[in-house]
Structures are given as structure tokens and as C-alpha cells.
C-alpha atoms as a PDB file:
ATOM      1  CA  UNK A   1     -47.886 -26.012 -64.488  1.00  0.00           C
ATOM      2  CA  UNK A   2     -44.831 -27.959 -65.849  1.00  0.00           C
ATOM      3  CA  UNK A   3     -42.010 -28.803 -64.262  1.00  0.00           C
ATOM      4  CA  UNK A   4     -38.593 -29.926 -66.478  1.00  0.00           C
ATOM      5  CA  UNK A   5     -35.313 -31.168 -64.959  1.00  0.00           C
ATOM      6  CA  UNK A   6     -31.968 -30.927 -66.957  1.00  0.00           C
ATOM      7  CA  UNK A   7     -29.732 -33.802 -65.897  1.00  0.00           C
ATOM      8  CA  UNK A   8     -26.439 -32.846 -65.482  1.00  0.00           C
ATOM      9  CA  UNK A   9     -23.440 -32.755 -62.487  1.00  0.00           C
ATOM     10  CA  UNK A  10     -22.658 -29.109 -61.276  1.00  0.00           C
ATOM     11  CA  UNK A  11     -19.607 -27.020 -61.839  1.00  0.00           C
ATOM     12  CA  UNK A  12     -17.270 -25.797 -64.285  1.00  0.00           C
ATOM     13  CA  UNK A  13     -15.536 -29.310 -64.734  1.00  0.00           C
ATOM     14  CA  UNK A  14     -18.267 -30.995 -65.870  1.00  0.00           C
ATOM     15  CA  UNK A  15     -20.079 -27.919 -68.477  1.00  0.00           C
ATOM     16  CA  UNK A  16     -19.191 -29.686 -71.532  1.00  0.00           C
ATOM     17  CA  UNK A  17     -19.657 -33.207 -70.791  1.00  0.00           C
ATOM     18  CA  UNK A  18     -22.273 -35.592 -72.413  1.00  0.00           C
ATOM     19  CA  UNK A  19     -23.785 -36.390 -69.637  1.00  0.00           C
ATOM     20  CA  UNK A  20     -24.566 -32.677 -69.236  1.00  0.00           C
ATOM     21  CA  UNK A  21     -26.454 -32.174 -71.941  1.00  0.00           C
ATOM     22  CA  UNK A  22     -29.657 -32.164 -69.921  1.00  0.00           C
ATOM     23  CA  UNK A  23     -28.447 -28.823 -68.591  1.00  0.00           C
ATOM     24  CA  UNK A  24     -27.269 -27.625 -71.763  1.00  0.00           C
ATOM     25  CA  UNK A  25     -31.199 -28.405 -73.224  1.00  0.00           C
ATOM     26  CA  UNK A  26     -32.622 -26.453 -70.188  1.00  0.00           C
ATOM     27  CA  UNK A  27     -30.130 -23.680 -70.705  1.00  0.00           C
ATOM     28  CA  UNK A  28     -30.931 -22.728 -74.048  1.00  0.00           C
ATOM     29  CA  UNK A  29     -34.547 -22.759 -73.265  1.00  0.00           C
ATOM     30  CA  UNK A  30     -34.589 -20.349 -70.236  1.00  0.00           C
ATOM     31  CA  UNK A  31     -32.240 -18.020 -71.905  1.00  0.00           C
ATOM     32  CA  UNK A  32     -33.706 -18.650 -75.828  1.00  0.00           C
ATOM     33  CA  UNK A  33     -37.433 -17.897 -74.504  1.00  0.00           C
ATOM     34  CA  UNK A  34     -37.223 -14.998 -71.407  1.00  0.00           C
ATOM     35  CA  UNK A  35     -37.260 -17.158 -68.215  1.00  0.00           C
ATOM     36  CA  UNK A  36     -36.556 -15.149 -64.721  1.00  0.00           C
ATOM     37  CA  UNK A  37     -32.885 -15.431 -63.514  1.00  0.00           C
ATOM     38  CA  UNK A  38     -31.607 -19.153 -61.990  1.00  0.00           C
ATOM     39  CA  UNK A  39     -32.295 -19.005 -58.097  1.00  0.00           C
ATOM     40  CA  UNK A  40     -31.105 -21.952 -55.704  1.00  0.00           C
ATOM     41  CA  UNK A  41     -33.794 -24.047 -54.408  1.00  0.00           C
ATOM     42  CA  UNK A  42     -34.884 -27.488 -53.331  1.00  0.00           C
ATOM     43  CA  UNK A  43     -30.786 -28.364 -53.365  1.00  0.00           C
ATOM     44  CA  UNK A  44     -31.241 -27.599 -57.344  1.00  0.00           C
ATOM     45  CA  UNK A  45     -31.297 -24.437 -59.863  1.00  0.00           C
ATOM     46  CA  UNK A  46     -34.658 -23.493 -60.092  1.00  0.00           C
ATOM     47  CA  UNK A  47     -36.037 -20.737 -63.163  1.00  0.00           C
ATOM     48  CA  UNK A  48     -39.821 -20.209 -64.405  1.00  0.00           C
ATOM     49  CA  UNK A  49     -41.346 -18.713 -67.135  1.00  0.00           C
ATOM     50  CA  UNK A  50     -43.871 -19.443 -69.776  1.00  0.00           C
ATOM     51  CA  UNK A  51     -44.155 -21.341 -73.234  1.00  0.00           C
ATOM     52  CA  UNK A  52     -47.139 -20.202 -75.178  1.00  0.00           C
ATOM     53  CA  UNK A  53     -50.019 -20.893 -72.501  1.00  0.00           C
ATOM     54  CA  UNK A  54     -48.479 -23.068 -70.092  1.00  0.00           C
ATOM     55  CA  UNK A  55     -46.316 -22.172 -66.827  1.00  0.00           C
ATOM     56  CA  UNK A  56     -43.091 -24.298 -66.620  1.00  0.00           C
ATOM     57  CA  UNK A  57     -40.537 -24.654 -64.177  1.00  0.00           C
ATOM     58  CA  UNK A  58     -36.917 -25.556 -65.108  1.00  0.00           C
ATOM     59  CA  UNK A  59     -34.825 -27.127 -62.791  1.00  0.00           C
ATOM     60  CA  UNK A  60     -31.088 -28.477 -62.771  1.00  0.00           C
ATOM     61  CA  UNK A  61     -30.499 -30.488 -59.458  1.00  0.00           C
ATOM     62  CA  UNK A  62     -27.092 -29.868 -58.016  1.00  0.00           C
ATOM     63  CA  UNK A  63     -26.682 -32.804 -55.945  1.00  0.00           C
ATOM     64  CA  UNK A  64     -24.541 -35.162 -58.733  1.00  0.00           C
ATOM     65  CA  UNK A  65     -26.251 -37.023 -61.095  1.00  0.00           C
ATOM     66  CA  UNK A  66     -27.044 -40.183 -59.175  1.00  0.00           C
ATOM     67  CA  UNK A  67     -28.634 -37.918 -55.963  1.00  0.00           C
ATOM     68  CA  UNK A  68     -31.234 -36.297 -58.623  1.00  0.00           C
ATOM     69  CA  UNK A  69     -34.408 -37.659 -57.519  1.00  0.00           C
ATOM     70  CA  UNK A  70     -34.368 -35.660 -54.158  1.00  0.00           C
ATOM     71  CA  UNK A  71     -34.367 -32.280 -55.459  1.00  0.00           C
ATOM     72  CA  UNK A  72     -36.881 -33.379 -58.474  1.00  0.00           C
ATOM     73  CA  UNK A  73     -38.980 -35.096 -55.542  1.00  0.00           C
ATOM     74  CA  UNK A  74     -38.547 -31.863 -52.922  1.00  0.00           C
ATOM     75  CA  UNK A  75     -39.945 -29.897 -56.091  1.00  0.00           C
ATOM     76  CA  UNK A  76     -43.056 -32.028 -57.079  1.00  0.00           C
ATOM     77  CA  UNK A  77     -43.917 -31.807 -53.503  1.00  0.00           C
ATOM     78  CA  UNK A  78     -44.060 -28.507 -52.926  1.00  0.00           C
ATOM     79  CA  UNK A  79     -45.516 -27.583 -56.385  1.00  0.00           C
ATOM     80  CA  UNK A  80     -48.739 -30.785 -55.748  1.00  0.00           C
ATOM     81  CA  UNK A  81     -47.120 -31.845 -58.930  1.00  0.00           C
ATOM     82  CA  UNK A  82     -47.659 -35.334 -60.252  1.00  0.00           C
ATOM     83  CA  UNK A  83     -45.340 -37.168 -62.034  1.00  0.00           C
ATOM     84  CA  UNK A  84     -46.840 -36.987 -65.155  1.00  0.00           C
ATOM     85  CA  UNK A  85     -46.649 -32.958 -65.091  1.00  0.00           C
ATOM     86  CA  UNK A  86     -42.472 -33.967 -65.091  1.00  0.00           C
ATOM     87  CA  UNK A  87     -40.294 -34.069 -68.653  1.00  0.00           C
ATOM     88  CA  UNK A  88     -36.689 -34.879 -67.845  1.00  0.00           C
ATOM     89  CA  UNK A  89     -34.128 -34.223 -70.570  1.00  0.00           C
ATOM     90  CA  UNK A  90     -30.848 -36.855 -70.803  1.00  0.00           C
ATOM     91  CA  UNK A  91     -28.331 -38.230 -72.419  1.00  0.00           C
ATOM     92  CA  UNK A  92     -28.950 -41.228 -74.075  1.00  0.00           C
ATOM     93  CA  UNK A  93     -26.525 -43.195 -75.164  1.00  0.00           C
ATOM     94  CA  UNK A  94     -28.553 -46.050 -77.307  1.00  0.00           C
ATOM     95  CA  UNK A  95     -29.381 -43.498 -79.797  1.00  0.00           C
ATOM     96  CA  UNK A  96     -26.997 -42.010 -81.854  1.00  0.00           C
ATOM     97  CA  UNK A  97     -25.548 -38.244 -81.905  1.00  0.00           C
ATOM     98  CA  UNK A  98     -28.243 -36.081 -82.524  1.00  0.00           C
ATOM     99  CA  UNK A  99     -31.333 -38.292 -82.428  1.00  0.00           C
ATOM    100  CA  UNK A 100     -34.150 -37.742 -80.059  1.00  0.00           C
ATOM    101  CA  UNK A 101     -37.102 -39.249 -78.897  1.00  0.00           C
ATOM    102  CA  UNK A 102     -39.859 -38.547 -76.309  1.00  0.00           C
ATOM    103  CA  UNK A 103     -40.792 -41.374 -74.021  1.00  0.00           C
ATOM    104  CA  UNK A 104     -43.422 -41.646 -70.929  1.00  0.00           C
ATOM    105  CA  UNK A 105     -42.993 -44.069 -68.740  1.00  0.00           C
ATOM    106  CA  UNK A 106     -40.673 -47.230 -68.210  1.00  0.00           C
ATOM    107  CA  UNK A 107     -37.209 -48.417 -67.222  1.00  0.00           C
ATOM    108  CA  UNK A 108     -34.062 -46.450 -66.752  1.00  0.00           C
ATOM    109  CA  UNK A 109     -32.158 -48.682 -68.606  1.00  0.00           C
ATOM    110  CA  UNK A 110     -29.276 -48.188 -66.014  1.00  0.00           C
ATOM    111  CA  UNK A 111     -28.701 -44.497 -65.957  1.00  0.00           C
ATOM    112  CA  UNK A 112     -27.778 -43.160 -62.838  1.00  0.00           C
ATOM    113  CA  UNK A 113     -30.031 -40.012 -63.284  1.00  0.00           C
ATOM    114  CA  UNK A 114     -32.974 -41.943 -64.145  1.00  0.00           C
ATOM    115  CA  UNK A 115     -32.862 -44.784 -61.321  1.00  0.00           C
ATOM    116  CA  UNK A 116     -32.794 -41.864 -58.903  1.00  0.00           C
ATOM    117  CA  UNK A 117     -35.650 -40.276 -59.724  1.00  0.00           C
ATOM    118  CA  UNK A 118     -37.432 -43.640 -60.153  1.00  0.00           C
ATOM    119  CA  UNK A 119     -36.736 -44.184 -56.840  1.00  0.00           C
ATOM    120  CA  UNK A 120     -38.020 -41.048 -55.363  1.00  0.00           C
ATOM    121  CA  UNK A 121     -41.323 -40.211 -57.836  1.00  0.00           C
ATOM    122  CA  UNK A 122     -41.695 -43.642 -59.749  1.00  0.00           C
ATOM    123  CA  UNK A 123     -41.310 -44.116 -63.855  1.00  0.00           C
ATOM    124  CA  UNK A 124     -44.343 -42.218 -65.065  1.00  0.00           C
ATOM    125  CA  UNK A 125     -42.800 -39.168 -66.020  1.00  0.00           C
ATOM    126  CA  UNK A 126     -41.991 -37.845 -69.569  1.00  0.00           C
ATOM    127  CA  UNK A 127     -38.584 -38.322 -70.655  1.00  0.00           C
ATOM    128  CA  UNK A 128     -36.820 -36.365 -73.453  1.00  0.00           C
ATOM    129  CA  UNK A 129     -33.912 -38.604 -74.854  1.00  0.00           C
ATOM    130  CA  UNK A 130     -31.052 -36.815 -76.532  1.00  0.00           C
ATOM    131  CA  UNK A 131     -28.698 -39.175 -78.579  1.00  0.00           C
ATOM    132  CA  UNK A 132     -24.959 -38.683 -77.407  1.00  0.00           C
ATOM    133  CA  UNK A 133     -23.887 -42.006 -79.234  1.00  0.00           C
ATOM    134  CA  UNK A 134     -22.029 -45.243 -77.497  1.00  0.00           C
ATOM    135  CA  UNK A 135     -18.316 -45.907 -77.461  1.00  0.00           C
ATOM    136  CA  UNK A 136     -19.009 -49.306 -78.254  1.00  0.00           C
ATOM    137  CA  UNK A 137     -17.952 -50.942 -75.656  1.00  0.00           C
ATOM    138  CA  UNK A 138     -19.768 -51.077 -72.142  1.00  0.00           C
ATOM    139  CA  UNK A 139     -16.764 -50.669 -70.327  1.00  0.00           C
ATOM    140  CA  UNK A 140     -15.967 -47.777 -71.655  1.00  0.00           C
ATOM    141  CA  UNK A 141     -19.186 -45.519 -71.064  1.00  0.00           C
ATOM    142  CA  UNK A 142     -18.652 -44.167 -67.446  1.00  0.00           C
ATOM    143  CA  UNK A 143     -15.584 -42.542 -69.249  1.00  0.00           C
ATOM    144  CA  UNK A 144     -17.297 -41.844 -72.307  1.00  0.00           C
ATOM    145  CA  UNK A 145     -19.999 -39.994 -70.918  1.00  0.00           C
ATOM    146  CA  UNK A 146     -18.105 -37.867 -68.318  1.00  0.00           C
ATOM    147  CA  UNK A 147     -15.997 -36.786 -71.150  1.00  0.00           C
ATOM    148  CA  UNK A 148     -16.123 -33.215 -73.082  1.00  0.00           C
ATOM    149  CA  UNK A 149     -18.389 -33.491 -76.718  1.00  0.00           C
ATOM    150  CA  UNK A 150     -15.548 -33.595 -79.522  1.00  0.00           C
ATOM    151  CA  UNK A 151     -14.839 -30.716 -81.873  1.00  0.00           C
ATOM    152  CA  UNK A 152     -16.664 -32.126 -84.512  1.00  0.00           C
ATOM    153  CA  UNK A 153     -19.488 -32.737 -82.402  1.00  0.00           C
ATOM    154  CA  UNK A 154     -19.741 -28.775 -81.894  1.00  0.00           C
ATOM    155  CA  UNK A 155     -21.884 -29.021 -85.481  1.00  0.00           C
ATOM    156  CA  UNK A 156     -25.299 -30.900 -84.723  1.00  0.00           C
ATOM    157  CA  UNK A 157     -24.904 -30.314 -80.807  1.00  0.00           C
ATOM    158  CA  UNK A 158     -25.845 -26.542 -81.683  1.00  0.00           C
ATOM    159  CA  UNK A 159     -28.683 -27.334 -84.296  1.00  0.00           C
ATOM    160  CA  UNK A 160     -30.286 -29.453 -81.947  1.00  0.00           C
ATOM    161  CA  UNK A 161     -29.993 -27.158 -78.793  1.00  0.00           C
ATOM    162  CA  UNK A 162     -31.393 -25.044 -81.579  1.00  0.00           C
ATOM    163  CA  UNK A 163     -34.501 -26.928 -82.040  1.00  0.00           C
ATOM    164  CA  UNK A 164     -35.024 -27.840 -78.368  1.00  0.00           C
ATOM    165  CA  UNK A 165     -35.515 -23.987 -78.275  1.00  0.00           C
ATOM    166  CA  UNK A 166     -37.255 -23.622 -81.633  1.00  0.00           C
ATOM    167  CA  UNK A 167     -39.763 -26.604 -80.027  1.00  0.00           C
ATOM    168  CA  UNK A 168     -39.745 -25.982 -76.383  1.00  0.00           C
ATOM    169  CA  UNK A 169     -43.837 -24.664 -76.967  1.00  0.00           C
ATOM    170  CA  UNK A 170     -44.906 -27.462 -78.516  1.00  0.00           C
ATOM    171  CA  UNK A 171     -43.719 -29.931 -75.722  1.00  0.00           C
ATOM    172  CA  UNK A 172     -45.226 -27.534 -73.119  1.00  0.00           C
ATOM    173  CA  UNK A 173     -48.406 -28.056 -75.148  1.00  0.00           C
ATOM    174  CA  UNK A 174     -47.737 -31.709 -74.992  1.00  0.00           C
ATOM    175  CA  UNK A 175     -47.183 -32.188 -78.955  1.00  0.00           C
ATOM    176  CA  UNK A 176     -44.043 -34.126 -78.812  1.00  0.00           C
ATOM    177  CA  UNK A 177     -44.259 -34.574 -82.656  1.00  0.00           C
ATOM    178  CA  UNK A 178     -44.037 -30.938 -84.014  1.00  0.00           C
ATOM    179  CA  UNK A 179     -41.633 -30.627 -80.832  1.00  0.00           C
ATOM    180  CA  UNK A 180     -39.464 -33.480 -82.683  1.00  0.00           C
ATOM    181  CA  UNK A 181     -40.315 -31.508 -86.369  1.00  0.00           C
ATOM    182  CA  UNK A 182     -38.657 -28.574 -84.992  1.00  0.00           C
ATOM    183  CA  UNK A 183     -35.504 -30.129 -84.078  1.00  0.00           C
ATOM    184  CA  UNK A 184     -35.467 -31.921 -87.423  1.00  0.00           C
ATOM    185  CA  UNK A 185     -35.705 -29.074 -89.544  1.00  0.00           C
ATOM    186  CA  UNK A 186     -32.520 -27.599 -87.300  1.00  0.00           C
ATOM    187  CA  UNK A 187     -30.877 -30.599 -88.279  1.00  0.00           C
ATOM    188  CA  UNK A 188     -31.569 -30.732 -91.356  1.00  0.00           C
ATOM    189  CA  UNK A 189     -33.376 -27.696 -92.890  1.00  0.00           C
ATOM    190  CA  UNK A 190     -35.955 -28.196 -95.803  1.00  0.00           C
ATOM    191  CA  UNK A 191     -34.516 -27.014 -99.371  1.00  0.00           C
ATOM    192  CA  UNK A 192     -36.023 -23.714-100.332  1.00  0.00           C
ATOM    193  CA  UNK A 193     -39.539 -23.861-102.027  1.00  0.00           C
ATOM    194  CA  UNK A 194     -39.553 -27.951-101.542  1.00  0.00           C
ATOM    195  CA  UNK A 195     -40.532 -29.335 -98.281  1.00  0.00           C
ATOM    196  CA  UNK A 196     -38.003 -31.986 -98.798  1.00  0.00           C
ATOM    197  CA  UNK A 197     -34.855 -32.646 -96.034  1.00  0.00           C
ATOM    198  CA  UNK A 198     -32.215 -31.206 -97.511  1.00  0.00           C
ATOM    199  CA  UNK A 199     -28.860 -33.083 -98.070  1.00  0.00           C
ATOM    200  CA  UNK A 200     -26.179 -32.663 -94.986  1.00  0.00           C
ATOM    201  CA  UNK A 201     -23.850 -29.651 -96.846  1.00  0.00           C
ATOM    202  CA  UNK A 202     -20.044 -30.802 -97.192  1.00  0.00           C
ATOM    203  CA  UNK A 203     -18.290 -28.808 -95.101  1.00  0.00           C
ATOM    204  CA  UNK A 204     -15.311 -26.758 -96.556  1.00  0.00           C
ATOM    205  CA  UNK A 205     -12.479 -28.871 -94.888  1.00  0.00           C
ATOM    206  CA  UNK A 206     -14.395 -32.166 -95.521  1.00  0.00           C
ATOM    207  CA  UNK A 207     -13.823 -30.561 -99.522  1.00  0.00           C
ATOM    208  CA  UNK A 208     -10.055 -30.107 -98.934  1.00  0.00           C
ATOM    209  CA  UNK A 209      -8.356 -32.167-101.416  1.00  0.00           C
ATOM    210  CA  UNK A 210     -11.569 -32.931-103.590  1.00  0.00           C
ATOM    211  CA  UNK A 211     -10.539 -31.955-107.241  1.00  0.00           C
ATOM    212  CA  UNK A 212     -12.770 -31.886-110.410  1.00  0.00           C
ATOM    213  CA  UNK A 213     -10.725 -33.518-113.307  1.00  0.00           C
ATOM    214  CA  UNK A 214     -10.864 -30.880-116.319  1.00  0.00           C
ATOM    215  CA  UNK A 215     -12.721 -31.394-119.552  1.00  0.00           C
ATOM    216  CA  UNK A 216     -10.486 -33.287-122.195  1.00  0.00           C
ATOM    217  CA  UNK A 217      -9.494 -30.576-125.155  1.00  0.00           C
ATOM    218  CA  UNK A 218     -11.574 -31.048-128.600  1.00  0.00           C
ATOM    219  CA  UNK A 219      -9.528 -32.932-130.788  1.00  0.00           C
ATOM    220  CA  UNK A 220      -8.298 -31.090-133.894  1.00  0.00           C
ATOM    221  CA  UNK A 221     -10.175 -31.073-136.983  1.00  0.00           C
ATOM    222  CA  UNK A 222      -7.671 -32.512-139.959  1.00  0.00           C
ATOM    223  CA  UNK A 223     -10.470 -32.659-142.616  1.00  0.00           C
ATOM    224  CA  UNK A 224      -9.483 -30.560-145.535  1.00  0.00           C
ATOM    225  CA  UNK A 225     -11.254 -28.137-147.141  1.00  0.00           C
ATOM    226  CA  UNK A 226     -12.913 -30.083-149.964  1.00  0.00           C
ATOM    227  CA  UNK A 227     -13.558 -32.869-147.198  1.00  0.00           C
ATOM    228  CA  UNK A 228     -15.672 -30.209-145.204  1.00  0.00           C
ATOM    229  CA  UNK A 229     -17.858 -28.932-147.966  1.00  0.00           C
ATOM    230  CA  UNK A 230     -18.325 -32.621-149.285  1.00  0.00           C
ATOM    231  CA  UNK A 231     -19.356 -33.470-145.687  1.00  0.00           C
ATOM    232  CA  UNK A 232     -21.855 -30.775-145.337  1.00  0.00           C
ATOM    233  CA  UNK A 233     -24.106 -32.285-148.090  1.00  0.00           C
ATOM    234  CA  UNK A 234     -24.248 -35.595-146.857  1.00  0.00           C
END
């Protein structure tokens, strides 16, 4: 058995913000793959269902980001979990939009999520880094991260909640690379009949004002006749 916490703050005010995309990765996997309805439990939302072979719990602690170690802890507990039978899915801000990586082990690197659950089951869980970017400047980041994913962000936020789906089997059978393939190819799809990433398409309104100069007309022909039959024997 598996257990994988989406870290995220609870309620309507907070749905769409990057630091929520821990919930949004756990969301699309309980509803992509046929997990029982969300129940409350251990001060969290709790769901189970299965991923090829393996059991796996989902959970979405509802206590505020920087209180998620007790209901992850409460769980492991009553599950005889250890904590490397844990994946936690967050944002991660020192990777850019769209990139992930899978991690076991080490710091927190100051995220409030993180240090809580350090601090109630240690470090040596799995961690599933999701790239939300930096604002570039440190002060800024609270704000940044508590704030709704722009518009244009709306594009590879749904391929890679796609792949998250498309890969969710593979992670439960603890291949993180053809977990991180499957996102990938969401992102950015092989070409048909090549096995090679294709390009990133141009979107139509990224096209506006784009214009293809025409070809130059053929310049007339002032030979005369004489000139033309002359020149066709040369």
C-alpha cells in the first residue's frame, strides 16, 4: 500500500492557486483512474483505489499548508506505513512551469508544506516536484505562490495534469522515469511515425499579425521573336 498527499490549503479561495497544485495532481488522478468518493479523515480528504497492482491512498490534508505533517503523520500511523511508502506532490518553485522531477529524501528547501511533514515523519519520503516557476525575487513568492495560475498558464498546466494521470501507474510501480516519459509526451507529443519531440505548435493568436510577403511577379520577357529562336540554339 501507497499512500500520496496533495499539498494544497482548503476551500474555494485558494482552488486555483500555485501552491495548490498538489491537490490539483491528486485530483485528476482519483477522478482520471476510478478512485472511491473523497471521505474526511485524519483532519484531511482521504480516497483509495488502485493503479495497476498496487493499493494507494490519496490524501489532501485540510489543516493549511504549514499544519500538513499531522494529518500525513495521523495517516502513516494508522496505515503501519513507513515513510518511504509516502510520495508527496508540490509546488516547486526552483523549477520552471511545467518541469518535474521525482526526489527521495532531503531538505525542504523552505517550503512550508515540506518542513511540516519533516517534522512529523522525517525527510525520507518520495517527493514529486511540479515546476510553478519563481517571480524572481524572494520577496515576492509568499504572494506569488498564493496567487491564481495566469491565463496563459491554463496551456501546459492541463498537459501536465494530463500526464500525472497518463503516469500515475508507473509511479505506483515505483518507475519514476516512464512516470516522467508520460508527462513529457503530454507536453510535448512525439511527431507522427518519428519518435522525435515535436516542436511547441504556434498558437493561433501568437500568429496574429504574422504575414508571408508574396512572391515577386516574373519579370516580362522583351526578347523579340528572332531573339527567342536565336536563343534556343545556343
Amino acid at each position: 500500500m501507497k499512500l500520496w498527499v496533495g499539498l494544497g490549503n482548503p476551500g474555494a479561495k485558494y482552488a486555483g492557486n500555485r501552491h495548490n497544485i498538489g491537490f490539483m495532481a491528486v485530483d485528476r488522478i482519483a477522478a482520471a483512474h476510478g478512485f472511491a468518493p473523497w471521505r474526511a479523515k485524519f483532519r484531511a480528504e482521504l480516497t483509495e483505489g488502485r493503479l495497476g497492482s498496487e493499493k494507494v491512498l490519496l490524501l489532501k490534508p485540510q489543516t493549511f499548508m504549514n499544519l500538513s505533517g499531522q494529518s500525513v503523520g495521523e495517516a502513516m500511523r494508522f496505515f503501519k506505513l513507513d515513510p518511504a511508502d509516502i510520495t508527496v506532490f508540490h509546488d516547486e518553485i526552483d523549477l520552471g512551469p511545467g518541469k518535474v522531477r521525482v526526489k527521495s529524501g532531503g531538505g525542504h528547501a523552505g517550503h512550508n508544506g515540506l518542513r511540516s511533514i519533516h517534522d512529523h515523519i522525517g525527510p525520507h519520503y518520495v517527493r514529486v516536484r511540479l515546476g510553478v516557476g519563481h517571480p524572481g525575487d524572494k520577496a515576492r513568492v509568499p504572494g506569488y505562490v498564493l496567487a491564481d495560475f495566469a491565463k496563459a498558464d491554463q496551456y501546459w498546466l492541463d498537459d501536465l495534469l494530463r500526464g500525472i494521470e497518463d503516469g500515475a501507474p508507473a509511479l505506483a510501480a515505483d518507475d519514476s522515469g516512464r512516470f516522467l516519459n508520460a508527462i513529457a509526451q503530454r507536453l510535448a507529443p512525439p511527431r507522427s511515425g518519428t519518435g522525435q519531440q515535436a516542436k511547441t505548435p504556434v498558437r493561433a493568436d501568437e500568429r496574429a499579425g504574422q504575414t508571408t510577403a508574396p512572391d515577386p511577379a516574373p519579370e516580362p520577357d522583351t526578347r523579340t521573336a528572332l531573339q527567342k529562336l536565336m536563343d534556343r540554339f545556343k
